[in-house]
C-alpha atoms as a PDB file:
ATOM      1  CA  UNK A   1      -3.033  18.731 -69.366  1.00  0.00           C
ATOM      2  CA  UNK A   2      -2.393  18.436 -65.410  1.00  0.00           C
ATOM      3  CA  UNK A   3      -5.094  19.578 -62.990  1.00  0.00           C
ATOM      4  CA  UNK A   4      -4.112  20.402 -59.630  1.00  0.00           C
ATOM      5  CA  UNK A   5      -6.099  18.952 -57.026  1.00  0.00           C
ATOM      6  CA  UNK A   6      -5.542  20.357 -53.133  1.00  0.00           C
ATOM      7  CA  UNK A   7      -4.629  18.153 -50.665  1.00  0.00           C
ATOM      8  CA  UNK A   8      -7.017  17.751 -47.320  1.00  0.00           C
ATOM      9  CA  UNK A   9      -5.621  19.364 -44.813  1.00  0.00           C
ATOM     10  CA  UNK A  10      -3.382  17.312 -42.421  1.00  0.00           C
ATOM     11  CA  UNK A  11      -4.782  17.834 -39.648  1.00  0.00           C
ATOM     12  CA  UNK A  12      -8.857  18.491 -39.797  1.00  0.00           C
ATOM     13  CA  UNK A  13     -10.168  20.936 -36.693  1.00  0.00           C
ATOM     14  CA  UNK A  14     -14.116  20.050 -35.160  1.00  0.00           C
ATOM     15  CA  UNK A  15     -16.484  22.853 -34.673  1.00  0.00           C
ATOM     16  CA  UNK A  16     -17.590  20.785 -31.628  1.00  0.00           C
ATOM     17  CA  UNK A  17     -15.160  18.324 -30.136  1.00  0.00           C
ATOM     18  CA  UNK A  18     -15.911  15.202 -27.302  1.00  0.00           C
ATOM     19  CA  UNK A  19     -13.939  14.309 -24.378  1.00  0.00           C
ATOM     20  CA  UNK A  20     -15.154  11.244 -22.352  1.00  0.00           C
ATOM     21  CA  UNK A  21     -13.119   9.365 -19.602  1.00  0.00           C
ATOM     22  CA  UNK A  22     -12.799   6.201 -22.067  1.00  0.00           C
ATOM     23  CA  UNK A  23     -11.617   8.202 -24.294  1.00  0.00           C
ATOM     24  CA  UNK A  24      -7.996   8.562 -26.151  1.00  0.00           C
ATOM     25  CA  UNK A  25      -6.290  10.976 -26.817  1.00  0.00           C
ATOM     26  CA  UNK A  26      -5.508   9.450 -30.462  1.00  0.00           C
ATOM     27  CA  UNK A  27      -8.987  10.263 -31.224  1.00  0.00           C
ATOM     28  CA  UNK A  28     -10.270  12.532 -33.433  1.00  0.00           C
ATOM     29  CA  UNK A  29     -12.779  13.894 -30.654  1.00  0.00           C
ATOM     30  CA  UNK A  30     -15.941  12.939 -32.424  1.00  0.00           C
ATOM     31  CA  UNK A  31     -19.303  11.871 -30.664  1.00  0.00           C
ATOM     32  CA  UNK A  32     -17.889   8.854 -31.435  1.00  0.00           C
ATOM     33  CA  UNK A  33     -14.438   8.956 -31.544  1.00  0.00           C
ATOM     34  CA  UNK A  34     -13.880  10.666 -28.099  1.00  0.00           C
ATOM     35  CA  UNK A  35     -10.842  12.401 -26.405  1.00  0.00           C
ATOM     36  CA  UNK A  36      -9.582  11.785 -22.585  1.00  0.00           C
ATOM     37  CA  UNK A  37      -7.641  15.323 -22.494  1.00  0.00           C
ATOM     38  CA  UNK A  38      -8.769  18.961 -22.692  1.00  0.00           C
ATOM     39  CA  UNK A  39      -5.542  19.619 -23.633  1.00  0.00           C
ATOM     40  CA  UNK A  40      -6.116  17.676 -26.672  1.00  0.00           C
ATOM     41  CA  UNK A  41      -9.390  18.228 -27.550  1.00  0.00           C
ATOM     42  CA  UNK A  42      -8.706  21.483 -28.023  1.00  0.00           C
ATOM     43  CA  UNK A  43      -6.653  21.042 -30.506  1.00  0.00           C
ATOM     44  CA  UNK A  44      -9.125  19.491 -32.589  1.00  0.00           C
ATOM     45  CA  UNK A  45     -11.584  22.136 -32.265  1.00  0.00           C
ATOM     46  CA  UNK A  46     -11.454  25.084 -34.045  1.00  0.00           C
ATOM     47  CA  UNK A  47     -11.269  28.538 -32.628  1.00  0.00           C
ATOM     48  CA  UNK A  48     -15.179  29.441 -31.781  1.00  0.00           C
ATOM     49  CA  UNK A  49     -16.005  25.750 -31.203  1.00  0.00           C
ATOM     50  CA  UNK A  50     -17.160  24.193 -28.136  1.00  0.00           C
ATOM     51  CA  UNK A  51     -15.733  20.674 -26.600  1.00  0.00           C
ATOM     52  CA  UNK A  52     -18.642  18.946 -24.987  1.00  0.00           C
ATOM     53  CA  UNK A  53     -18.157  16.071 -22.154  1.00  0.00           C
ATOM     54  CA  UNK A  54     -19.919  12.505 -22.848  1.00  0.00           C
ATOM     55  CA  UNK A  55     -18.717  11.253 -19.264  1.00  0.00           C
ATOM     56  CA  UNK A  56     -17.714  12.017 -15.898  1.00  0.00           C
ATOM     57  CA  UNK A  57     -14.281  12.414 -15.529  1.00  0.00           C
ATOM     58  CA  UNK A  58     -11.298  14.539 -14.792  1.00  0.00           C
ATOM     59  CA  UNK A  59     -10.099  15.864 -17.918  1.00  0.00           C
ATOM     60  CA  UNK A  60      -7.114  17.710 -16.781  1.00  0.00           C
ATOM     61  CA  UNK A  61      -5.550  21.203 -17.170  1.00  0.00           C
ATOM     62  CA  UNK A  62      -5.928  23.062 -20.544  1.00  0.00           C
ATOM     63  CA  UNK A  63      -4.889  26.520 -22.071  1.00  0.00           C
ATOM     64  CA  UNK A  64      -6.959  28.253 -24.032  1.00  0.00           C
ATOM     65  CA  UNK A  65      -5.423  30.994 -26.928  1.00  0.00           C
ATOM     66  CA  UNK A  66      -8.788  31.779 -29.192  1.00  0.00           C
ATOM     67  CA  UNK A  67     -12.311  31.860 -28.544  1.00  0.00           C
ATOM     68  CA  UNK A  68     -14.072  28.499 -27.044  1.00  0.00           C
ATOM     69  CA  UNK A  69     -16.523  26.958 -25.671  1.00  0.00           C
ATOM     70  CA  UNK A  70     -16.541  23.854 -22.552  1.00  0.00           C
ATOM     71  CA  UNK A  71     -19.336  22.851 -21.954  1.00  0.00           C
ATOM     72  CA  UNK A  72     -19.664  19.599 -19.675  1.00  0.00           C
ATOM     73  CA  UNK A  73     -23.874  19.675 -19.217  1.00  0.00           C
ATOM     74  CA  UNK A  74     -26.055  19.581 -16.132  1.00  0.00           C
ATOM     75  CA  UNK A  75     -23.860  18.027 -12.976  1.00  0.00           C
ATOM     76  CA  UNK A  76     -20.577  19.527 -13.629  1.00  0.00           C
ATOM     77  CA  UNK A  77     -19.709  16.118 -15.036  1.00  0.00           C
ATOM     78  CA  UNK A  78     -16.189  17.505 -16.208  1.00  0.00           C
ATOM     79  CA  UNK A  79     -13.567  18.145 -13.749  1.00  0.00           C
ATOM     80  CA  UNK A  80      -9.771  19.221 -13.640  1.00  0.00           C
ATOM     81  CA  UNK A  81      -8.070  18.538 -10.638  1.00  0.00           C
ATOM     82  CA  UNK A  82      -4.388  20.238 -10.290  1.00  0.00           C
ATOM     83  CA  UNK A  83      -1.148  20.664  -7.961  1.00  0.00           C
ATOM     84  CA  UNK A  84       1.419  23.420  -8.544  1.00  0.00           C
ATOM     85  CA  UNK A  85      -0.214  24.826 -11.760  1.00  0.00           C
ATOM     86  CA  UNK A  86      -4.016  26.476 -12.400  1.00  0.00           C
ATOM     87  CA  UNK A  87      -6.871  24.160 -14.103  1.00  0.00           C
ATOM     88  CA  UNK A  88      -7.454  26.954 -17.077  1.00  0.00           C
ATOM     89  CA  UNK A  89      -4.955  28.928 -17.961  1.00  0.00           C
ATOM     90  CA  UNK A  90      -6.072  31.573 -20.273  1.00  0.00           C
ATOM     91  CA  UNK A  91      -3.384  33.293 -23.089  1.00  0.00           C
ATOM     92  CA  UNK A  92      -4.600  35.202 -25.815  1.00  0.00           C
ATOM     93  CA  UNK A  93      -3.753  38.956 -26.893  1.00  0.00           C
ATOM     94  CA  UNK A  94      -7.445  39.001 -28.842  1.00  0.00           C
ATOM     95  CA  UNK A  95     -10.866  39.554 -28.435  1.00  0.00           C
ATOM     96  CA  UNK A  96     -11.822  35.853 -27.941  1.00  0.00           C
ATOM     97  CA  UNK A  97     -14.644  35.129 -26.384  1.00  0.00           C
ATOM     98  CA  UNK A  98     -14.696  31.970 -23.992  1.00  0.00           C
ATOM     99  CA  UNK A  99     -17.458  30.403 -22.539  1.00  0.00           C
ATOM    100  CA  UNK A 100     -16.765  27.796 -19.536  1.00  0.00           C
ATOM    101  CA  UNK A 101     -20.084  25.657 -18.137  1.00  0.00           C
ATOM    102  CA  UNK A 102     -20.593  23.059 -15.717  1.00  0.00           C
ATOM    103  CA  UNK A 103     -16.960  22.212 -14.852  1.00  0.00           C
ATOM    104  CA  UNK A 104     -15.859  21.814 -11.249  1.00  0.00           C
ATOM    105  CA  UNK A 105     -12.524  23.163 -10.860  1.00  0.00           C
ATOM    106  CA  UNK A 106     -10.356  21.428  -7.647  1.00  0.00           C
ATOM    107  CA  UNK A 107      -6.969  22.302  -6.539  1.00  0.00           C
ATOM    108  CA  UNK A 108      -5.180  20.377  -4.350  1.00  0.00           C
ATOM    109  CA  UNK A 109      -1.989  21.654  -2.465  1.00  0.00           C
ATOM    110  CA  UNK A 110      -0.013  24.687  -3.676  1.00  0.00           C
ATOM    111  CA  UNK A 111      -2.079  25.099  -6.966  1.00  0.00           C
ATOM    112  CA  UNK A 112      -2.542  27.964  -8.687  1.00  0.00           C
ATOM    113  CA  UNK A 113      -5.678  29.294 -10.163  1.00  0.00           C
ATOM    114  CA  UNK A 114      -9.115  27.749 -11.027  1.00  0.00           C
ATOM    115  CA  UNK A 115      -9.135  30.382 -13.853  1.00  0.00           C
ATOM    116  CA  UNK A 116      -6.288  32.242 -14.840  1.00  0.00           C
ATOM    117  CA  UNK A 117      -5.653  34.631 -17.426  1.00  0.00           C
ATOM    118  CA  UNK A 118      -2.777  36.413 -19.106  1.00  0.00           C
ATOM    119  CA  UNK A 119      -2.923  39.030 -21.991  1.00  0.00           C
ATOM    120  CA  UNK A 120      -6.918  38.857 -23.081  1.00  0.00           C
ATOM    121  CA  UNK A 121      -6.991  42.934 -23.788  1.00  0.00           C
ATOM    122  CA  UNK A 122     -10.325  43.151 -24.794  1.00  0.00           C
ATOM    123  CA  UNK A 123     -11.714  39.579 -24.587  1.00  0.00           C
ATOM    124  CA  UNK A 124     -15.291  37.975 -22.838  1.00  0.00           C
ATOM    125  CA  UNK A 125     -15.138  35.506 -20.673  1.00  0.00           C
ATOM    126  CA  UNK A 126     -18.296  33.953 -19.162  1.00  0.00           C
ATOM    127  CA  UNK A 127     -18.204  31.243 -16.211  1.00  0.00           C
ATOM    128  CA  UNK A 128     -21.838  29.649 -15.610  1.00  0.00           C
ATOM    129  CA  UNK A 129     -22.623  27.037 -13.354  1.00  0.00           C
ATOM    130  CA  UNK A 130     -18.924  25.840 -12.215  1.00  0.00           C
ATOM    131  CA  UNK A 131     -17.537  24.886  -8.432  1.00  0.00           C
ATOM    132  CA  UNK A 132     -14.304  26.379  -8.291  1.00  0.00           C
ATOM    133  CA  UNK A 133     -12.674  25.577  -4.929  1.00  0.00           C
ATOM    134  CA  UNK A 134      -9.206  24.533  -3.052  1.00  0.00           C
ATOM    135  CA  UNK A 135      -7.176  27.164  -4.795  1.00  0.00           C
ATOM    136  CA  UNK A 136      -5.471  27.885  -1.449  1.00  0.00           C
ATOM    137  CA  UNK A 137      -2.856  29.978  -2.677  1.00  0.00           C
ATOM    138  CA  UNK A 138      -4.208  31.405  -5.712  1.00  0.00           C
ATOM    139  CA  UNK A 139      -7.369  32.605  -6.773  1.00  0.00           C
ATOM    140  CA  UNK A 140     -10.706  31.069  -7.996  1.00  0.00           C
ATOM    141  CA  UNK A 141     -10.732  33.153 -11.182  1.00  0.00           C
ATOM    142  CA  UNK A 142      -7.501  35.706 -11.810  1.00  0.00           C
ATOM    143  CA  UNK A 143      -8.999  38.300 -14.438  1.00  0.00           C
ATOM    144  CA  UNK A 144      -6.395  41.017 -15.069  1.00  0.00           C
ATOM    145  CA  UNK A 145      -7.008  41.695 -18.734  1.00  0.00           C
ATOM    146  CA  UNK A 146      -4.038  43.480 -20.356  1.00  0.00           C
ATOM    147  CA  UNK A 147      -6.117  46.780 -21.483  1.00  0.00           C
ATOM    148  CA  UNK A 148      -8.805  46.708 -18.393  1.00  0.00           C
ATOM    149  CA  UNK A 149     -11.274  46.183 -21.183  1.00  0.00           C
ATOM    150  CA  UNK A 150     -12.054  42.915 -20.829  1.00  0.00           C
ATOM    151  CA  UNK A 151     -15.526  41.344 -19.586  1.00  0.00           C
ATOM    152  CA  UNK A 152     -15.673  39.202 -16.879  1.00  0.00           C
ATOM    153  CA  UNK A 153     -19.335  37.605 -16.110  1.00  0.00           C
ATOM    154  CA  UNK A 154     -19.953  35.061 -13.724  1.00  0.00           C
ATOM    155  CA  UNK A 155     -23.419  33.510 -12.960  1.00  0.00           C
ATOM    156  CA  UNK A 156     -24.213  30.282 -10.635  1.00  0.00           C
ATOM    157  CA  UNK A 157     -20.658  29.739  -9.916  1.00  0.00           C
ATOM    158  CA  UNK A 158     -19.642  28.526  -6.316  1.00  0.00           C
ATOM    159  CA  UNK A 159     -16.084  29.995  -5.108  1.00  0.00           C
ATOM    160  CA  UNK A 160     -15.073  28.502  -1.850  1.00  0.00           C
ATOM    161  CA  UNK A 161     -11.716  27.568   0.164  1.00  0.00           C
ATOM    162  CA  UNK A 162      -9.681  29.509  -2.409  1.00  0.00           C
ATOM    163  CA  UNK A 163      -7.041  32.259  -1.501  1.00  0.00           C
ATOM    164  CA  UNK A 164      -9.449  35.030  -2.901  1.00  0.00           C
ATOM    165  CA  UNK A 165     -12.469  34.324  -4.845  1.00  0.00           C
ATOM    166  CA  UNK A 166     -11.545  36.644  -8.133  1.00  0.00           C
ATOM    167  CA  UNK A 167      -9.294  38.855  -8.699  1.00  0.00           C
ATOM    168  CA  UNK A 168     -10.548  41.067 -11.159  1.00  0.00           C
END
């Protein structure tokens, strides 16, 4: 008699992921087993999750495809500085809803976009309590949503020394 017993999945998403500044990237992104990347954490989380920040730091440039949530606490503790490419690009045909909190967006000469989006037809995306600044030739947040449906809310956000402030 043989019983078949599934395997664990190779590769385990969080619901809520860490990055921290003494972090790795070979992490699994726990509280604590912390990531240094965006870019990686989000990997590890799965789609409707949220990736929290333990530490200051600057976690670099991500791209987001499903529904999130980054979420760096009081201070806007988590930080992506960029040259010649936009700190969050945003790519997803759905109806994903992403939330982005307390991050200071900075971008340094000939960046692109603090917040950029491509596709997201029908999507939410909320921006609370960020600096986005330095986007000189680009825009703060670029919110062109395929359809024209999509929802763009911003609340306690500075814009400053950007191109344009959104482009909506």
């Amino acid at each position: 008699m043989a019983f078949a017993v599934p395997a664990a999945p190779a590769h385990a998403t969080n619901t809520r992921s860490w990055v921290s500044s003494s972090g790795s990237d070979s992490n699994a992104c726990t509280q604590a087993a912390p990531c240094l990347t965006f870019a990686h954490a989000i990997g590890q989380t799965s789609s409707g999750g949220e990736i929290d920040c333990l530490s200051g730091g600057d976690f670099g440039p991500v791209t987001i495809t499903s529904s999130i949530t980054i979420d760096c606490g009081a201070g806007q503790v988590g930080a992506i500085g960029v040259t010649m490419s936009s700190a969050i690009d945003i790519n997803t045909n759905s109806s994903a809803v992403i939330i982005l909190r307390n991050l200071n967006l900075t971008g340094f000469p000939d960046a692109g976009s603090g917040i950029f989006t491509t596709g997201f037809s029908s999507g939410t995306l909320i921006v609370q309590h960020c600096n986005i600044s330095g986007f000189t030739t680009g825009y703060g947040i670029y919110f062109t949503p395929s359809s024209g449906r999509g929802l763009l809310q911003v609340s306690d956000t500075s814009l400053y020394n950007n191109y344009n402030a959104i482009r909506r």
